[in-house]
Structure formats: structure tokens, C-alpha cells
N, C-alpha and C. Protein backbone atom coordinates (compact mmCIF):
# COMPACT_ATOMS: atom_id res chain seq x y z
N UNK A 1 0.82 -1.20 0.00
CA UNK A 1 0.00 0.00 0.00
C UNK A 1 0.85 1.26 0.00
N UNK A 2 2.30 1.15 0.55
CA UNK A 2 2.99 1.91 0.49
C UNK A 2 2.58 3.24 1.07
N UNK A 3 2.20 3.12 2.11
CA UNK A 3 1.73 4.12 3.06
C UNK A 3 2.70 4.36 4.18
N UNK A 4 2.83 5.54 4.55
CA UNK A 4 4.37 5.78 5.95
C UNK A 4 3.28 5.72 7.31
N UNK A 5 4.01 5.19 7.87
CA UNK A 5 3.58 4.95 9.48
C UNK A 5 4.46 6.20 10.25
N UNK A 6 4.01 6.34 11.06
CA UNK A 6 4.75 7.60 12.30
C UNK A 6 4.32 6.96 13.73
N UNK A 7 4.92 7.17 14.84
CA UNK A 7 4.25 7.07 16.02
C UNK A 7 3.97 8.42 16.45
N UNK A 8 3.16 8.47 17.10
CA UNK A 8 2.85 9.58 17.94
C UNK A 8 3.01 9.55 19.50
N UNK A 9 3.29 10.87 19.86
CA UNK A 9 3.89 11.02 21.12
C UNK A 9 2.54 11.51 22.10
N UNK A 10 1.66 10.90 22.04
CA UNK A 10 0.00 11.37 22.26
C UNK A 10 0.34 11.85 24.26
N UNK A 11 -0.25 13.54 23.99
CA UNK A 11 -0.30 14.18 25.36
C UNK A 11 -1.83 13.58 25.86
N UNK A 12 -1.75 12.80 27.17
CA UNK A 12 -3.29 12.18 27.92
C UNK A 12 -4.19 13.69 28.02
N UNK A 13 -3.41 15.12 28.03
CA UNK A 13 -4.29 15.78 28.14
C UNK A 13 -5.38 16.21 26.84
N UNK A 14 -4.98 15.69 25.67
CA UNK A 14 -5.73 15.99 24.66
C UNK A 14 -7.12 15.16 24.95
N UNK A 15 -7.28 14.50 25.46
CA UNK A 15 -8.11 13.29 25.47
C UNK A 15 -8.16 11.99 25.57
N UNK A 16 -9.08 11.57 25.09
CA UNK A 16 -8.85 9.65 24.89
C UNK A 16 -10.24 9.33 23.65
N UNK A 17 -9.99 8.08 23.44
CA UNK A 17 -10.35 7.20 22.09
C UNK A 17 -11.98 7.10 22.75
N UNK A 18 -13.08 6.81 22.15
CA UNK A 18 -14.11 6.24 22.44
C UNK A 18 -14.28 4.43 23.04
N UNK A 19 -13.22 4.51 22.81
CA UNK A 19 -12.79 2.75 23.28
C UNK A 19 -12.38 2.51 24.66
N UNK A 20 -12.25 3.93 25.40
CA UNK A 20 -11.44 4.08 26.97
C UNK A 20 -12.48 3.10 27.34
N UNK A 21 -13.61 3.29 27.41
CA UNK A 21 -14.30 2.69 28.22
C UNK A 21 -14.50 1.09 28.40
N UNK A 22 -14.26 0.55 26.87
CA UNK A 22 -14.16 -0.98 27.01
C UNK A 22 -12.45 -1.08 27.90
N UNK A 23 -11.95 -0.40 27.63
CA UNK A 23 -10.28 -0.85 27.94
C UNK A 23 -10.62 -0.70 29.51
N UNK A 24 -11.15 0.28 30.06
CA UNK A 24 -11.49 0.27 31.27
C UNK A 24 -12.21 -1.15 31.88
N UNK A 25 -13.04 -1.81 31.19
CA UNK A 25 -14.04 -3.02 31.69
C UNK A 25 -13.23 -3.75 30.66
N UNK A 26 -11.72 -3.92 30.92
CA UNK A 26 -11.07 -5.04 30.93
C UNK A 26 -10.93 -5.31 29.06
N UNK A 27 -11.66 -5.40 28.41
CA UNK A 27 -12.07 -5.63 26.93
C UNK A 27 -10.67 -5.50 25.96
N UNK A 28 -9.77 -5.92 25.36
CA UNK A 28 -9.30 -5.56 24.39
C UNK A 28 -9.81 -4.29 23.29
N UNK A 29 -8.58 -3.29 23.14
CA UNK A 29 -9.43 -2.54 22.35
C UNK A 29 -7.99 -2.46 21.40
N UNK A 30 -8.37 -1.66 20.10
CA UNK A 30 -7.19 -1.37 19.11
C UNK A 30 -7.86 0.11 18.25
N UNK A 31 -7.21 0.96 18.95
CA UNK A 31 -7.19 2.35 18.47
C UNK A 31 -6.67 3.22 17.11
N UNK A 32 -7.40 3.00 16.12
CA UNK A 32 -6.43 3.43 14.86
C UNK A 32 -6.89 4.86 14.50
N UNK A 33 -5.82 5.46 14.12
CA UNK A 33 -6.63 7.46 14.17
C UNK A 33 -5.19 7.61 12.89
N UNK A 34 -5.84 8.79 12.54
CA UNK A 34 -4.93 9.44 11.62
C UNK A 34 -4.62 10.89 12.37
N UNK A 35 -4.22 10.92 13.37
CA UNK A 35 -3.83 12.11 14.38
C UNK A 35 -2.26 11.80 13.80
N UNK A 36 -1.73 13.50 13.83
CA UNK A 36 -0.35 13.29 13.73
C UNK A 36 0.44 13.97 14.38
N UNK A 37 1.70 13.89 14.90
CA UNK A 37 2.02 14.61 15.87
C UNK A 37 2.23 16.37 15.80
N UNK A 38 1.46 16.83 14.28
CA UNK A 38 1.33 18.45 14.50
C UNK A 38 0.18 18.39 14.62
N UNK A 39 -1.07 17.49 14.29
CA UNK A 39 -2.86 17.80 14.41
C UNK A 39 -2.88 17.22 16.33
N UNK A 40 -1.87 16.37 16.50
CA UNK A 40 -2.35 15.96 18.08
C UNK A 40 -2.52 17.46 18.88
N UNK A 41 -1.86 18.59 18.80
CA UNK A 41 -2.17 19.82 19.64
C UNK A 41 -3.58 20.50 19.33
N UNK A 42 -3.98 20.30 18.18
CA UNK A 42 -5.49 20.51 17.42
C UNK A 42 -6.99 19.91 18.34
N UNK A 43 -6.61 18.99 19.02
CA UNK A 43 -7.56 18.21 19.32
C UNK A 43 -8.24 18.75 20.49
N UNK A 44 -9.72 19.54 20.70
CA UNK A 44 -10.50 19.95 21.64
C UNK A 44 -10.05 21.48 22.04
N UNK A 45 -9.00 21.93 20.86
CA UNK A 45 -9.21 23.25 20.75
C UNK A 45 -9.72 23.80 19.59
N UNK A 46 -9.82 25.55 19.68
CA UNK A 46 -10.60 26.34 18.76
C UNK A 46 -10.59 26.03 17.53
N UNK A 47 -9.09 25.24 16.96
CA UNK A 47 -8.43 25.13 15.48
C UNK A 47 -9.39 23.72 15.50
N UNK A 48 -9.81 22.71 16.26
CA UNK A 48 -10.20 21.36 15.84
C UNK A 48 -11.35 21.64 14.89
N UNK A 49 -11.06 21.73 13.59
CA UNK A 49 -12.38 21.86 12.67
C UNK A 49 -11.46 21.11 11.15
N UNK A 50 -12.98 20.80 10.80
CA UNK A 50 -12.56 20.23 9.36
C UNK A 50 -11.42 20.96 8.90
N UNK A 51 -11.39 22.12 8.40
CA UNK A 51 -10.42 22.69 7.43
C UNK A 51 -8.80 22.21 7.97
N UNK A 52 -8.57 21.89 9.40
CA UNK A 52 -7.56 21.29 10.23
C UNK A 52 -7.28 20.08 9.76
N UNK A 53 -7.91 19.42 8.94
CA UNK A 53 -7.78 17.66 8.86
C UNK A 53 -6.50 17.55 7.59
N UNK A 54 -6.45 16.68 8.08
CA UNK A 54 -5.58 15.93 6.94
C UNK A 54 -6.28 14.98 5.80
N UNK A 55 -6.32 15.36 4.74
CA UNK A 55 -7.08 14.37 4.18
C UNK A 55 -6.33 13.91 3.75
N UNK A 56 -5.33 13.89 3.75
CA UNK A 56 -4.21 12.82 2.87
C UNK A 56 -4.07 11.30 3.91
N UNK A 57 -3.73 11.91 5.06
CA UNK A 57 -3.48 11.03 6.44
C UNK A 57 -4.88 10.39 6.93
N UNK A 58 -5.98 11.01 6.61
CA UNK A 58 -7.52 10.72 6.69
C UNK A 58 -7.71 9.77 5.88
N UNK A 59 -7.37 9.65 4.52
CA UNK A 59 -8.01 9.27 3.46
C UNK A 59 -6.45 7.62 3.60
N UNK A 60 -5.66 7.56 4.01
CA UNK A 60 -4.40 6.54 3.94
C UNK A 60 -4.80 5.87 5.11
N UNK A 61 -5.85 6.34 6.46
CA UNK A 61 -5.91 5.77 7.70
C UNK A 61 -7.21 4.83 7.04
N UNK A 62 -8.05 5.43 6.31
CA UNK A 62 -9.30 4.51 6.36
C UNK A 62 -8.87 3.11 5.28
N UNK A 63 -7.91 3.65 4.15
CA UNK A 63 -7.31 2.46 3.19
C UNK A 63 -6.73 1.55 4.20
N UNK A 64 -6.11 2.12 4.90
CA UNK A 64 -5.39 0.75 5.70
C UNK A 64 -6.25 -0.10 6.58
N UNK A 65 -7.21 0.53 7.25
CA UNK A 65 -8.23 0.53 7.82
C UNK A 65 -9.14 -0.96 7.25
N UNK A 66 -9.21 -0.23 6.18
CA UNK A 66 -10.20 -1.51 4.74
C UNK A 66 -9.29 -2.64 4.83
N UNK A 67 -8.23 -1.80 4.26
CA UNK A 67 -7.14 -3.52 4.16
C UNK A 67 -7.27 -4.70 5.50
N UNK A 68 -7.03 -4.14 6.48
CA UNK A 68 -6.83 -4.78 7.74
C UNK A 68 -7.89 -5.35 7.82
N UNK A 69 -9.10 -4.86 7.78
CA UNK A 69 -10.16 -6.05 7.95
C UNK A 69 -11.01 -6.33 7.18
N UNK A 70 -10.47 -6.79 5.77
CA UNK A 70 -10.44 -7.69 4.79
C UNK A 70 -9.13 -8.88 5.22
N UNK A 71 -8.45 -8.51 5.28
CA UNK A 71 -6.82 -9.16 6.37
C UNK A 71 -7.20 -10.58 7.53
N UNK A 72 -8.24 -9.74 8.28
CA UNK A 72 -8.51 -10.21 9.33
C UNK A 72 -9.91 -11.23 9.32
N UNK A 73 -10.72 -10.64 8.31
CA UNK A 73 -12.16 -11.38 7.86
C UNK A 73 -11.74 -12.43 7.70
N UNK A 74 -10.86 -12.64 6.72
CA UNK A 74 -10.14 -14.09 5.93
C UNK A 74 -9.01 -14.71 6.87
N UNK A 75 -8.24 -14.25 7.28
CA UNK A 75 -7.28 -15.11 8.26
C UNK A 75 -7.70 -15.68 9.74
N UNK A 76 -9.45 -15.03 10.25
CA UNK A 76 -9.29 -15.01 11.49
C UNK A 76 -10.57 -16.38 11.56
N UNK A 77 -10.73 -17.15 12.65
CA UNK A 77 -11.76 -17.91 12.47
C UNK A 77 -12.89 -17.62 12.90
N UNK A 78 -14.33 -18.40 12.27
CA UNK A 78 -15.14 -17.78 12.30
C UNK A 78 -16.04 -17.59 13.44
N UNK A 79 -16.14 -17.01 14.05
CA UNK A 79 -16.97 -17.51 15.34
C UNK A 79 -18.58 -18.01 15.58
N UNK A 80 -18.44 -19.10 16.59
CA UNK A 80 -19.55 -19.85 16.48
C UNK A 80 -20.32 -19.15 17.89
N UNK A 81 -21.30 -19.21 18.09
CA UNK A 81 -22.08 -18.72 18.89
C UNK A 81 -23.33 -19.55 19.44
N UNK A 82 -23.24 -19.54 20.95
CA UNK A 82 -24.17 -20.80 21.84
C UNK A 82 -25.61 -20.53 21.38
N UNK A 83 -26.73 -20.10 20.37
CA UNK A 83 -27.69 -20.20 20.00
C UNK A 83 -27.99 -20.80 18.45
């Protein structure tokens, strides 16, 4: 896909993922964002608005996004369920 990865150096004061809460009640969670470490200062201030986004980094997070679970549909098994 030839897409660049970065880590981010994420400040706890910007916030947290909508997933805190399963991670809190124990749950596995996996957090994927296209935040980057100049939009991470953006987040829950005045500048956080569309025109702020990255659509390049927006538009490469959701491709990988697709890939991965098409990835995962097919490699993972299927689950059976007690009803």
C-alpha cells in the first residue's frame, strides 16, 4: 500500500479514544486514528475543525483501515455462537 507509518507522542491531556471505556471493563481494544504529531495539539481546541484535517493522512488511515479487515475477515476464524 505503500503508506508511511509515524508514532505519535500522544499528550493524555488531549483526550482519549471512544474505546477508553471498554479498555477500562477489561475488553481488548485497538485504536487506529490518523492524528499526527502536529494535528495531536489541534484536538479539543478552537483550530479542531474540518479545514484542520488531513485528508491525505484521513483518506491513507481509512485504506489501511479496509485492508486490515479484509486481512482479518479471511485469516481469522469464524466464530460460532451458543444459539
Amino acid at each position: 500500500m505503500k503508506l508511511e507509518f509515524k508514532g505519535v507522542n500522544g499528550d493524555p491531556s488531549a483526550g482519549s479514544t471512544d474505546s477508553i471505556n471498554f479498555h477500562r471493563a477489561g475488553l481488548p481494544v485497538l485504536s487506529l486514528h490518523s492524528v499526527t504529531q502536529e494535528t495531536l495539539q489541534l484536538i479539543n481546541s478552537p483550530r479542531d475543525v474540518w479545514a484542520s484535517l488531513s485528508w491525505k493522512d484521513y483518506y491513507d488511515s481509512h485504506r489501511f483501515v479496509s485492508a486490515l479487515l479484509v486481512f482479518l475477515d479471511q485469516k481469522l476464524p469464524y466464530p460460532t455462537f451458543p444459539f
